[in-house]
PDB file of N, CA and C in Angstrom:
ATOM      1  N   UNK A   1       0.814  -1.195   0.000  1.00  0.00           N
ATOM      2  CA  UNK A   1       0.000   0.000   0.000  1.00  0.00           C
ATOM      3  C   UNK A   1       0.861   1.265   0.000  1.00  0.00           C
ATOM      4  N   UNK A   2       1.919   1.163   0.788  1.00  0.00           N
ATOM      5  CA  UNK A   2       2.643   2.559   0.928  1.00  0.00           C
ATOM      6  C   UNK A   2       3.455   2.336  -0.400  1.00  0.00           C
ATOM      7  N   UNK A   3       4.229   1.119  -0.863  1.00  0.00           N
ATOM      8  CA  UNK A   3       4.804   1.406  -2.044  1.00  0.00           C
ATOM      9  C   UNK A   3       3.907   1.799  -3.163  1.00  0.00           C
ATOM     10  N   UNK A   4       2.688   1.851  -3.135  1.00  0.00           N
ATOM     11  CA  UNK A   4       1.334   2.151  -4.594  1.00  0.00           C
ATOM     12  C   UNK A   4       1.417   3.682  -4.339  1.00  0.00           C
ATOM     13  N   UNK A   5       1.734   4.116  -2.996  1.00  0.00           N
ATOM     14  CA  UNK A   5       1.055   5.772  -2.667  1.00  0.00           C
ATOM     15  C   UNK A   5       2.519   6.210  -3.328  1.00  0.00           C
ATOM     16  N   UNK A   6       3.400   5.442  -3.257  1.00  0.00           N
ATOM     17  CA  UNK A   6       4.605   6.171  -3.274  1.00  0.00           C
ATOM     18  C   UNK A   6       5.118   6.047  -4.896  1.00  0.00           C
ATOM     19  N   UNK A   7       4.851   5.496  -5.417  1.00  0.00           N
ATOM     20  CA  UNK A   7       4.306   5.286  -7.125  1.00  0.00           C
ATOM     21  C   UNK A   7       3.612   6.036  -7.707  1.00  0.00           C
ATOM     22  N   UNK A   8       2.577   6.234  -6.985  1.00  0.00           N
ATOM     23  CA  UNK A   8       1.595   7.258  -7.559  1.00  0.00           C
ATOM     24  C   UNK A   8       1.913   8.123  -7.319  1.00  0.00           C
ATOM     25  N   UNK A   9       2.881   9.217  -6.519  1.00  0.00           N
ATOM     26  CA  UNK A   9       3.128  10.475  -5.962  1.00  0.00           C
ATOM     27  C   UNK A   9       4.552  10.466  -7.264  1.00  0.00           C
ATOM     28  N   UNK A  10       5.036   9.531  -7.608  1.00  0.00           N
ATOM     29  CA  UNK A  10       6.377   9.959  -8.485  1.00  0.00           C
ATOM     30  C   UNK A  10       5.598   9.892 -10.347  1.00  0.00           C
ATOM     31  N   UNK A  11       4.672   9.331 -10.121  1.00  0.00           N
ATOM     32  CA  UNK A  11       4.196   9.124 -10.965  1.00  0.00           C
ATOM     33  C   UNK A  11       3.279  10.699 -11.722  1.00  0.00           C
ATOM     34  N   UNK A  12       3.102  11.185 -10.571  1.00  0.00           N
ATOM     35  CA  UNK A  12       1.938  12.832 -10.521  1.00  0.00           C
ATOM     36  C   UNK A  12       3.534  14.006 -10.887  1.00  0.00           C
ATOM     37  N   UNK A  13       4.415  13.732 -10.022  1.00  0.00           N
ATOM     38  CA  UNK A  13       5.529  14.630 -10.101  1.00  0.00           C
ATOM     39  C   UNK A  13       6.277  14.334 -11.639  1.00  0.00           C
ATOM     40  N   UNK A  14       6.559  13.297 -12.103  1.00  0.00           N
ATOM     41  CA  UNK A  14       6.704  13.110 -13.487  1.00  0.00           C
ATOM     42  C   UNK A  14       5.650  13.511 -14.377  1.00  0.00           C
ATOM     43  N   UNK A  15       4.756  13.225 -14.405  1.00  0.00           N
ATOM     44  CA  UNK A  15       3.672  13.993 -15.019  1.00  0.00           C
ATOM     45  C   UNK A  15       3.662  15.825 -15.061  1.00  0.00           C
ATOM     46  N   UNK A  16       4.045  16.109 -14.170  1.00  0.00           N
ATOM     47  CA  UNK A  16       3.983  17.625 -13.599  1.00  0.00           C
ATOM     48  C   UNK A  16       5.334  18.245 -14.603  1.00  0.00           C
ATOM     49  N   UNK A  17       6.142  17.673 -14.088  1.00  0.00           N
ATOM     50  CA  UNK A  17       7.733  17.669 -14.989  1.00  0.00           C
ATOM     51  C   UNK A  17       7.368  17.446 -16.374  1.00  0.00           C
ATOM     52  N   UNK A  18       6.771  16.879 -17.310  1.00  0.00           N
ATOM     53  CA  UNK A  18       6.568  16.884 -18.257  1.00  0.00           C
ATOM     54  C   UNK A  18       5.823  18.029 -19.038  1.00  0.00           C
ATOM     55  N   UNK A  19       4.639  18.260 -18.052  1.00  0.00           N
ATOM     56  CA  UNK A  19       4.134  19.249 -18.556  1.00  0.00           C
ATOM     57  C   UNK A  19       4.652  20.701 -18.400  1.00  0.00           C
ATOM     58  N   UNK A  20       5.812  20.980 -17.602  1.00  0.00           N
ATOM     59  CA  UNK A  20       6.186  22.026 -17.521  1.00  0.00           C
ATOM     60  C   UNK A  20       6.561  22.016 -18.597  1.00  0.00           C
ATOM     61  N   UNK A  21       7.843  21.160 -18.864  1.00  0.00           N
ATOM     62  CA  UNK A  21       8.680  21.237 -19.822  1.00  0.00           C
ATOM     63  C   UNK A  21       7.993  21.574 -21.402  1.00  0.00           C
ATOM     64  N   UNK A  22       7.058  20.463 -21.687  1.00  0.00           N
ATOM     65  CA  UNK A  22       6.013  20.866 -22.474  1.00  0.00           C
ATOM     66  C   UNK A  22       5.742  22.382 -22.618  1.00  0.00           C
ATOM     67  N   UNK A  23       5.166  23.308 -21.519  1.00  0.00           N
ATOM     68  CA  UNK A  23       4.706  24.466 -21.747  1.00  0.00           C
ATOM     69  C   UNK A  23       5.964  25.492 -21.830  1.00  0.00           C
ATOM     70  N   UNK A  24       6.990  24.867 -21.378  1.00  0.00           N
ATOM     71  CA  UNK A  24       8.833  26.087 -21.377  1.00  0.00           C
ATOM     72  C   UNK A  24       8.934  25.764 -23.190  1.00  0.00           C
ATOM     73  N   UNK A  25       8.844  24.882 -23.533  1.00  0.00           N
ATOM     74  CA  UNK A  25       8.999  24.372 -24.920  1.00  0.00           C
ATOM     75  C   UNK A  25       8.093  25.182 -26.010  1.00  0.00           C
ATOM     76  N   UNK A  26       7.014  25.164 -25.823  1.00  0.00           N
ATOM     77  CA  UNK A  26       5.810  25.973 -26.293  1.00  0.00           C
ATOM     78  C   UNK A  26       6.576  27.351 -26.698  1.00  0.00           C
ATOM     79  N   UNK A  27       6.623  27.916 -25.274  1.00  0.00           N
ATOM     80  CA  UNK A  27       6.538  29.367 -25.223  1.00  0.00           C
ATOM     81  C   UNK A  27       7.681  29.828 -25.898  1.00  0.00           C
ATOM     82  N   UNK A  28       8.883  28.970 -25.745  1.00  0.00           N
ATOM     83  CA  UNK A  28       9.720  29.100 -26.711  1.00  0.00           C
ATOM     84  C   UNK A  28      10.131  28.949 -27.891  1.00  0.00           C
ATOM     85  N   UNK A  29       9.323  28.350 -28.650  1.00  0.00           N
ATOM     86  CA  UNK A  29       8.573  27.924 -30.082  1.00  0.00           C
ATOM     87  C   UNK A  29       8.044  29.187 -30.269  1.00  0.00           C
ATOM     88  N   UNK A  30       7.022  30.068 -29.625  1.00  0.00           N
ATOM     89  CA  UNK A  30       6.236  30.799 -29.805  1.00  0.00           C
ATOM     90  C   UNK A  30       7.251  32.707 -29.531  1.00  0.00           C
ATOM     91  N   UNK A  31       7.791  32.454 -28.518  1.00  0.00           N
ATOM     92  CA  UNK A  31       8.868  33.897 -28.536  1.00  0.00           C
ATOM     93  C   UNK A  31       9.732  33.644 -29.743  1.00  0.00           C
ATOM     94  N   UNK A  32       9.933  32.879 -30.159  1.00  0.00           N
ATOM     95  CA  UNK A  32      11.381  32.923 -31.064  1.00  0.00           C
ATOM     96  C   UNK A  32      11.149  33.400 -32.255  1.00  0.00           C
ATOM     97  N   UNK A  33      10.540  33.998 -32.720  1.00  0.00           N
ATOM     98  CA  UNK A  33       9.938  34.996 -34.134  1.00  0.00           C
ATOM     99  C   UNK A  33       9.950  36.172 -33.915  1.00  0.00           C
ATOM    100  N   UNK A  34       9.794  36.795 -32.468  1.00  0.00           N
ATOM    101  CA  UNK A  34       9.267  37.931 -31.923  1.00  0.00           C
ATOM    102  C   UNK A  34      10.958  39.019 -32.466  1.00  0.00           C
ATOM    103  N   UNK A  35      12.329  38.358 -31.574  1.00  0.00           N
ATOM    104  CA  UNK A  35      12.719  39.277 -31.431  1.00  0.00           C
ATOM    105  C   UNK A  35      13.493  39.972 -33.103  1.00  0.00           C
ATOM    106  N   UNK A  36      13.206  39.043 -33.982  1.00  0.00           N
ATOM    107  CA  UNK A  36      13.784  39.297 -35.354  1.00  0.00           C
ATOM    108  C   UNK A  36      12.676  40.448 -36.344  1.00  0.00           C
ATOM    109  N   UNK A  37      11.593  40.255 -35.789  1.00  0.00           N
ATOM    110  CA  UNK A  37      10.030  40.754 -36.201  1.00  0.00           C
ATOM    111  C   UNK A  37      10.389  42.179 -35.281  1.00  0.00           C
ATOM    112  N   UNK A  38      10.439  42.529 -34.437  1.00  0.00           N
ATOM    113  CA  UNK A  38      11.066  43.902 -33.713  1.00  0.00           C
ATOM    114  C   UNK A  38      12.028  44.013 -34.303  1.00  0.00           C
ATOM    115  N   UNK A  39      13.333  43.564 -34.624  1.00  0.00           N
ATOM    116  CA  UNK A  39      14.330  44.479 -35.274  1.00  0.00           C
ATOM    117  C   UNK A  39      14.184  44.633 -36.375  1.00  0.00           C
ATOM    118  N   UNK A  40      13.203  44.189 -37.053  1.00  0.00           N
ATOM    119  CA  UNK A  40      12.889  44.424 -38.784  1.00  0.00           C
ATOM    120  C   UNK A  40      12.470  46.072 -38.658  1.00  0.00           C
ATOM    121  N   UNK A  41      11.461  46.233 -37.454  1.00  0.00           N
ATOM    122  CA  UNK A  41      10.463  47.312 -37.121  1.00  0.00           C
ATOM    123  C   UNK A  41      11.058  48.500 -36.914  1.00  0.00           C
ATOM    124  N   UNK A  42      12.477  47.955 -35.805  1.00  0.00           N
ATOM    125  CA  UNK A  42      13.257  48.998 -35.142  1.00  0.00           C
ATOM    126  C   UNK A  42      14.005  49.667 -36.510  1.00  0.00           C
ATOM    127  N   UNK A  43      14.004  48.603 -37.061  1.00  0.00           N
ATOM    128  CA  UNK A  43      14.772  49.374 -38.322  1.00  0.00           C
ATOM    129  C   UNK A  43      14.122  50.150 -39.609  1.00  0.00           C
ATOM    130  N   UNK A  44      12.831  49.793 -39.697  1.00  0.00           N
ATOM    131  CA  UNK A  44      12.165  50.879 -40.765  1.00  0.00           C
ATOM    132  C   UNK A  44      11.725  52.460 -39.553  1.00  0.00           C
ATOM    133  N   UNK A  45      11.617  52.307 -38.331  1.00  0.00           N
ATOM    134  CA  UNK A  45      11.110  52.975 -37.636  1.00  0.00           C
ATOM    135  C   UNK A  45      12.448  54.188 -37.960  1.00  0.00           C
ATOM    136  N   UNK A  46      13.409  53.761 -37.476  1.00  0.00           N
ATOM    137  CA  UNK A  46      15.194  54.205 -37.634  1.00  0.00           C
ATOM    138  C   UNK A  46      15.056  54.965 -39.260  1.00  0.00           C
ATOM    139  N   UNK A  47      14.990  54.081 -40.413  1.00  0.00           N
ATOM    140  CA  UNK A  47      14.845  54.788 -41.490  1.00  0.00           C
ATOM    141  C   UNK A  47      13.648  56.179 -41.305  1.00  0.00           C
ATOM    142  N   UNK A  48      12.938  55.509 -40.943  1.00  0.00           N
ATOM    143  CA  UNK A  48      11.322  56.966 -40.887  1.00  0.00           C
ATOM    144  C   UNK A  48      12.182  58.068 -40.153  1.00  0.00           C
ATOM    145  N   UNK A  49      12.840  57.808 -39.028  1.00  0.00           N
ATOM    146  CA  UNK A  49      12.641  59.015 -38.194  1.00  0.00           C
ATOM    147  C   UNK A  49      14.063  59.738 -38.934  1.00  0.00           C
ATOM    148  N   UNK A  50      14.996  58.793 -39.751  1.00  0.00           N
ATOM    149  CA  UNK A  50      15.890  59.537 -40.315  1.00  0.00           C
ATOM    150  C   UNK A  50      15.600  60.417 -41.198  1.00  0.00           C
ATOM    151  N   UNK A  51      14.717  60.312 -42.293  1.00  0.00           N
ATOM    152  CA  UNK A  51      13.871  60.952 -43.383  1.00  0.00           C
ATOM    153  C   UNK A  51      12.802  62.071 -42.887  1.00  0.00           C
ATOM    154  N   UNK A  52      12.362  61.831 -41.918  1.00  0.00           N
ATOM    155  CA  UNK A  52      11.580  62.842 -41.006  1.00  0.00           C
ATOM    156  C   UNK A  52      12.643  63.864 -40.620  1.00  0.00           C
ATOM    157  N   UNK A  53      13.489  63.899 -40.254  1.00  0.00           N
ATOM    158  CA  UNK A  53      14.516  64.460 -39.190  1.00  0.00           C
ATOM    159  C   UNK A  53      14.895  65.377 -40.532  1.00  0.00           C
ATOM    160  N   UNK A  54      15.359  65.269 -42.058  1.00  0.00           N
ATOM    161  CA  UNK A  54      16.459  65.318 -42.953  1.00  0.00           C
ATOM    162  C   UNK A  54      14.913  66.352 -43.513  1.00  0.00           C
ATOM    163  N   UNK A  55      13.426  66.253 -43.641  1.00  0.00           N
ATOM    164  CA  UNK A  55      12.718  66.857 -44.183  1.00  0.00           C
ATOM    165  C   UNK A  55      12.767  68.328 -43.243  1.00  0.00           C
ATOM    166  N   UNK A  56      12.682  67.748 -41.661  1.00  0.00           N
ATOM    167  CA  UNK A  56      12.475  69.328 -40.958  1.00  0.00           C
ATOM    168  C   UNK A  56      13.470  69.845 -40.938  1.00  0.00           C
ATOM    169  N   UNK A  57      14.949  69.337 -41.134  1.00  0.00           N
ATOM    170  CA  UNK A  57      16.328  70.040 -41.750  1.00  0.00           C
ATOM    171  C   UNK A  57      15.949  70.996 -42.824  1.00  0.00           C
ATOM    172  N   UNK A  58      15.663  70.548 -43.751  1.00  0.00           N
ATOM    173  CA  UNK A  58      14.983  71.179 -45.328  1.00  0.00           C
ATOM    174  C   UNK A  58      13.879  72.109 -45.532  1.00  0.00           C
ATOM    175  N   UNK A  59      13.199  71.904 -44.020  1.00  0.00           N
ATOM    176  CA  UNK A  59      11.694  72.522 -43.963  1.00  0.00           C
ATOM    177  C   UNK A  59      10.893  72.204 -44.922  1.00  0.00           C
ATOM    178  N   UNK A  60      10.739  70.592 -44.984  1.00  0.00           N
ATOM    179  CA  UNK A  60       9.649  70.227 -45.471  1.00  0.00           C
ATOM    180  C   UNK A  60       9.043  69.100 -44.850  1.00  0.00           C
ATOM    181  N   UNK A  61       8.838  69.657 -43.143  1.00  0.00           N
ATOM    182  CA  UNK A  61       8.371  68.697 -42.384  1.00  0.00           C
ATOM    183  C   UNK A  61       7.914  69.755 -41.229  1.00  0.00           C
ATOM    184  N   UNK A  62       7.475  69.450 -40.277  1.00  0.00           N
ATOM    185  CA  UNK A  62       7.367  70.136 -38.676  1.00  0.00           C
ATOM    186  C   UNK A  62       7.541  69.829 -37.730  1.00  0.00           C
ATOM    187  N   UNK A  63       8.174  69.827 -36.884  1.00  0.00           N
ATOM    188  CA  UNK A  63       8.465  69.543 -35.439  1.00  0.00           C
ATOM    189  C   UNK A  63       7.826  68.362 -34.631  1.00  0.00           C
ATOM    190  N   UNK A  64       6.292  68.679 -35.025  1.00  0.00           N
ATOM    191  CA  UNK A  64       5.105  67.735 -34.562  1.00  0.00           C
ATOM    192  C   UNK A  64       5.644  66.327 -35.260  1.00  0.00           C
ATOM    193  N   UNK A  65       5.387  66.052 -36.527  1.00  0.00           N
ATOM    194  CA  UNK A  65       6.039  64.935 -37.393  1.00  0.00           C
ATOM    195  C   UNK A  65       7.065  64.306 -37.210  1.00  0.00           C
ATOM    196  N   UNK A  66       7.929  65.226 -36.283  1.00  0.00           N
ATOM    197  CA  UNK A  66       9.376  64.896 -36.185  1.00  0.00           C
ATOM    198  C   UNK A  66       9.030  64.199 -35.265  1.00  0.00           C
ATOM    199  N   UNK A  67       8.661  64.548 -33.758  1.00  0.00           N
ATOM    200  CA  UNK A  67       8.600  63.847 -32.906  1.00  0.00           C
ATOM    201  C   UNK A  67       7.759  62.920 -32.744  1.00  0.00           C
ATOM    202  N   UNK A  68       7.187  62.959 -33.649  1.00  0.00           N
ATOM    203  CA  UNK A  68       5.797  61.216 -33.623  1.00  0.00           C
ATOM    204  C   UNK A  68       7.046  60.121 -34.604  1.00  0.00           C
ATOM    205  N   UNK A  69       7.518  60.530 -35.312  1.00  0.00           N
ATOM    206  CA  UNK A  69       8.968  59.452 -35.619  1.00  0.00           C
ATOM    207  C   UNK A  69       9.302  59.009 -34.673  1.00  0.00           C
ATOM    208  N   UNK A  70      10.282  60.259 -33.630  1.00  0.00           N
ATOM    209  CA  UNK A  70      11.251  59.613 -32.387  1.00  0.00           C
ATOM    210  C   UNK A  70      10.499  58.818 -31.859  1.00  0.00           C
ATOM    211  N   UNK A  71       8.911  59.297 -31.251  1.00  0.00           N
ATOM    212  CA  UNK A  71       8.022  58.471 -30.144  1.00  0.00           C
ATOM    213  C   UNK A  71       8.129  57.260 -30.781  1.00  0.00           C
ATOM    214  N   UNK A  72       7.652  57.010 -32.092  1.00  0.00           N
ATOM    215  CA  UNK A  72       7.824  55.747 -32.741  1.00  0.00           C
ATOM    216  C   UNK A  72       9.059  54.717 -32.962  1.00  0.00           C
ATOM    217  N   UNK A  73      10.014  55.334 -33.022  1.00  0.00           N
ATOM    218  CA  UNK A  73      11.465  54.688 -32.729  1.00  0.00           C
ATOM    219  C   UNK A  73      11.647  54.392 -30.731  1.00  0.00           C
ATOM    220  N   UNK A  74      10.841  55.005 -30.716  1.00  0.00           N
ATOM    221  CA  UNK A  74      11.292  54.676 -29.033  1.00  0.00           C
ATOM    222  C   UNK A  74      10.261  53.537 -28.578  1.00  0.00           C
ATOM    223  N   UNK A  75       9.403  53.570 -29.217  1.00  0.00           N
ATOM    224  CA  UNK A  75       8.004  52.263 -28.747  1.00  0.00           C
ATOM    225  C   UNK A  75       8.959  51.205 -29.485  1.00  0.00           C
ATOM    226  N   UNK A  76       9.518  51.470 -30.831  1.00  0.00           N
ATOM    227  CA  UNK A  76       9.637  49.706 -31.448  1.00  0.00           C
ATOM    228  C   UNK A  76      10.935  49.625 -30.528  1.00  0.00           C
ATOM    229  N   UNK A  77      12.333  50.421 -30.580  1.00  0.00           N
ATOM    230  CA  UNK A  77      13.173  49.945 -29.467  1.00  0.00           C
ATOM    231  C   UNK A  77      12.658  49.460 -28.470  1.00  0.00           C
ATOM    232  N   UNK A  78      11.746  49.943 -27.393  1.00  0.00           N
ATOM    233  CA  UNK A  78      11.173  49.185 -26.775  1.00  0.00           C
ATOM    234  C   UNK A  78      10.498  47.550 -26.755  1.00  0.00           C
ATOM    235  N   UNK A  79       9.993  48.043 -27.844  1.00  0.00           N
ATOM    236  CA  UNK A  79       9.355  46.374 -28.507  1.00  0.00           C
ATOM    237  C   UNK A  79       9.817  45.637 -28.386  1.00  0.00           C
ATOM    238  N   UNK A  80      11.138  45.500 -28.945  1.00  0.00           N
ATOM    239  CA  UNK A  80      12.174  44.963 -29.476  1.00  0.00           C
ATOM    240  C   UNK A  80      13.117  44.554 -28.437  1.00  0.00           C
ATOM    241  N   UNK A  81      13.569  44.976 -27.047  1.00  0.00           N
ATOM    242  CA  UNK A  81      14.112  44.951 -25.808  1.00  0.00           C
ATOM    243  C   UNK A  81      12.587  43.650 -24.978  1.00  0.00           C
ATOM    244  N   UNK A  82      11.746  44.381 -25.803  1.00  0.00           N
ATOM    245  CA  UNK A  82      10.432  43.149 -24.748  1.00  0.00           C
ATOM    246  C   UNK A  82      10.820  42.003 -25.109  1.00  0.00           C
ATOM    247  N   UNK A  83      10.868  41.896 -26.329  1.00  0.00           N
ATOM    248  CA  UNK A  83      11.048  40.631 -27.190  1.00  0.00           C
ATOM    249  C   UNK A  83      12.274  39.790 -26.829  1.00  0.00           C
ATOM    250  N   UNK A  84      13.260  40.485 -26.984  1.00  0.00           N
ATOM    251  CA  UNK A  84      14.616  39.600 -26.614  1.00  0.00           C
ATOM    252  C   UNK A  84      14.518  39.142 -25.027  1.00  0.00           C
ATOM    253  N   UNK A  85      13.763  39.736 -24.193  1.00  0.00           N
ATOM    254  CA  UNK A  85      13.553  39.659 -22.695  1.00  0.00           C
ATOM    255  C   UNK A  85      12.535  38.036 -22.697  1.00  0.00           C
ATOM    256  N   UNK A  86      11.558  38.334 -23.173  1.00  0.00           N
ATOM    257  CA  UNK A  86      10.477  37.615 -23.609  1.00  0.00           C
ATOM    258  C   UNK A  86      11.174  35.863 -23.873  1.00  0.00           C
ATOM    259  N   UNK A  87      11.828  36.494 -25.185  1.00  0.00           N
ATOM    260  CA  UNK A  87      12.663  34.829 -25.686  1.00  0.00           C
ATOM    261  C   UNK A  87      13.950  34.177 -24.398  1.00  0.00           C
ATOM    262  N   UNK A  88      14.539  35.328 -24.295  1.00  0.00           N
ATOM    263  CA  UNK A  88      15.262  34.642 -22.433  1.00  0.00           C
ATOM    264  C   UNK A  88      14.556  34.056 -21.437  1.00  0.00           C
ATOM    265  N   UNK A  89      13.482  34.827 -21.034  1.00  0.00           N
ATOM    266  CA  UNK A  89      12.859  34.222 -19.782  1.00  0.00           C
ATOM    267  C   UNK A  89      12.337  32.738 -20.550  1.00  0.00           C
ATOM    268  N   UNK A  90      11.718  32.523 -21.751  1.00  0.00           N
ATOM    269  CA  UNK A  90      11.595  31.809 -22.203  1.00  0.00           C
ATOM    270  C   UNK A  90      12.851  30.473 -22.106  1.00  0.00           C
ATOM    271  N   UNK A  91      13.541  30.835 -22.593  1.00  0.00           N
ATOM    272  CA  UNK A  91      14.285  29.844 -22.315  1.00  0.00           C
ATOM    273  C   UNK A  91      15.046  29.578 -20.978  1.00  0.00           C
ATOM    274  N   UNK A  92      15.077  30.166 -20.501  1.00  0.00           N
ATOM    275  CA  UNK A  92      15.429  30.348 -18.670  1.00  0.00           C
ATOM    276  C   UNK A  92      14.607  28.918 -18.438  1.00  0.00           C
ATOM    277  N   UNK A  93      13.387  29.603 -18.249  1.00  0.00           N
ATOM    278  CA  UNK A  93      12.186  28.220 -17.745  1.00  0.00           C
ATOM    279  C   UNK A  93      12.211  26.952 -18.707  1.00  0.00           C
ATOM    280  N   UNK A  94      12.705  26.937 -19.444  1.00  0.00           N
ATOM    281  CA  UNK A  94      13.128  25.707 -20.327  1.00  0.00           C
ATOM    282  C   UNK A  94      14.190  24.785 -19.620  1.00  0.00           C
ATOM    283  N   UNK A  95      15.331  25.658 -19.956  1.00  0.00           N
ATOM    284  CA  UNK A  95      16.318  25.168 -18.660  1.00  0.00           C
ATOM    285  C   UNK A  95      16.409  24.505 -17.547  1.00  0.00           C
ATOM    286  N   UNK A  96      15.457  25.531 -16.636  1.00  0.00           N
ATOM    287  CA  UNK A  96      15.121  25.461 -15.404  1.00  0.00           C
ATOM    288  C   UNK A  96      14.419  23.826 -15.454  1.00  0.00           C
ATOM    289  N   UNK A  97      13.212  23.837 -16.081  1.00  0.00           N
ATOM    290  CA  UNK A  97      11.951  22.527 -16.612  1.00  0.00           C
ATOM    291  C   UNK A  97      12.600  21.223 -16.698  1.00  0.00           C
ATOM    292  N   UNK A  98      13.939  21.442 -17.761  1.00  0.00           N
ATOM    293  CA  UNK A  98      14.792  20.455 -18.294  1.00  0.00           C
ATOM    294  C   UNK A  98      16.048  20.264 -17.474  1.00  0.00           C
ATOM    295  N   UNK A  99      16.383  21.233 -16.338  1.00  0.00           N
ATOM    296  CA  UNK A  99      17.350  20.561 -15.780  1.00  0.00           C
ATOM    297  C   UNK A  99      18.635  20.901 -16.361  1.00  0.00           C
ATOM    298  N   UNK A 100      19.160  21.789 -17.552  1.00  0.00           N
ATOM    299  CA  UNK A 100      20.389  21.834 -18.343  1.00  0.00           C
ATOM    300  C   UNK A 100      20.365  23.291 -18.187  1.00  0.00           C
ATOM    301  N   UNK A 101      20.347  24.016 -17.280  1.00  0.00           N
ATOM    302  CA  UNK A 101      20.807  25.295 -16.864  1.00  0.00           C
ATOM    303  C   UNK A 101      22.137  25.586 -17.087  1.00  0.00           C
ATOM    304  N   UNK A 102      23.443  24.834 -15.765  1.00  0.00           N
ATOM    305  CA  UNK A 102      24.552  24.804 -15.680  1.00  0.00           C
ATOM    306  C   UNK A 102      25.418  24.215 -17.825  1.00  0.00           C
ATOM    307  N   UNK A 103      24.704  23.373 -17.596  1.00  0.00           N
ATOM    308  CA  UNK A 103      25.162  22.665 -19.258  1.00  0.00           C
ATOM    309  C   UNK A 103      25.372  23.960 -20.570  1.00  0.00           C
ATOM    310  N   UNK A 104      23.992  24.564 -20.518  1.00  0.00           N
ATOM    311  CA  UNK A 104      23.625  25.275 -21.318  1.00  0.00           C
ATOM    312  C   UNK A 104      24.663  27.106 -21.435  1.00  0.00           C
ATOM    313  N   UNK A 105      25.051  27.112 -20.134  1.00  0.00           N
ATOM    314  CA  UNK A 105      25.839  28.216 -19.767  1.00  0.00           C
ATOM    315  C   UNK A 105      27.376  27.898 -19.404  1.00  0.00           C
ATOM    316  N   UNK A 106      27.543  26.215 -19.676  1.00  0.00           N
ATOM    317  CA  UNK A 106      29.196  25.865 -19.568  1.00  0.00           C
ATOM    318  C   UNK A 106      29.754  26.130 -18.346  1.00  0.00           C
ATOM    319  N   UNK A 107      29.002  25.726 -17.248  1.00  0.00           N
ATOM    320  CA  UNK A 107      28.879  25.791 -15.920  1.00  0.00           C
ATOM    321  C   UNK A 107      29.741  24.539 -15.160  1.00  0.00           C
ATOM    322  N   UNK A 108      31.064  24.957 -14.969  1.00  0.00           N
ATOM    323  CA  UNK A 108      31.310  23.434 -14.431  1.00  0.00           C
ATOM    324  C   UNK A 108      31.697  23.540 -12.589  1.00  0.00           C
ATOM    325  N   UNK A 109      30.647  22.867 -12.071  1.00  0.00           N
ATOM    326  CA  UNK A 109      31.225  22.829 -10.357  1.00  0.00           C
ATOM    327  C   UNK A 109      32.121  21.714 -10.284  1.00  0.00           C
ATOM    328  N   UNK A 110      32.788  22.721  -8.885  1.00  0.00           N
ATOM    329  CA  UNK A 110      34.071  21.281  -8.407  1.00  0.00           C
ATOM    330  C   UNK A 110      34.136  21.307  -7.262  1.00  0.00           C
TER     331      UNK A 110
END
């Protein structure tokens, strides 16, 4: 009887372990598009606000225009900092799930 309870309790914790890993796996399937999709952004945003910037040089732009560029270069940089954050923690908890933390970072104890 106690060896069935004690079967069934490794049996729930393996189960549990699986499904983490399962969902660290997921999410990291699912971040890993993000942070290449932000620097595509960061970078037309970068072109806009350069061409914006080079028109109110020329005066064929206004101040207002100018700074809805920067704001816009500063949201996708932002974006783009979420994203790479996003795909780490992601794989952090992968790690963590799977046990290959130290492995993964060339971690050797002695």
């Amino acid at each position: 009887m106690v060896v069935a309870k004690r079967i069934q309790a490794q049996k729930a914790q393996l189960e549990q372990i699986a499904a983490q890993v399962r969902n660290a796996l997921q999410r990291v399937q699912s971040s890993q598009p993000w942070p290449q999709s932000a620097q595509r952004e960061t970078g037309l945003a970068e072109r806009q606000h350069e061409s914006e910037a080079a028109q109110l040089q020329a005066g064929a732009s206004t101040v207002f225009l100018a700074l809805q560029r920067q704001t816009q270069l500063a949201s996708a940089r932002n974006r783009e900092a979420q994203a790479e954050a996003e795909l780490n923690t992601a794989l952090a908890d992968l790690y963590r799930a799977t046990a290959t933390t130290l492995e993964e970072y060339s971690v050797e104890l002695r």
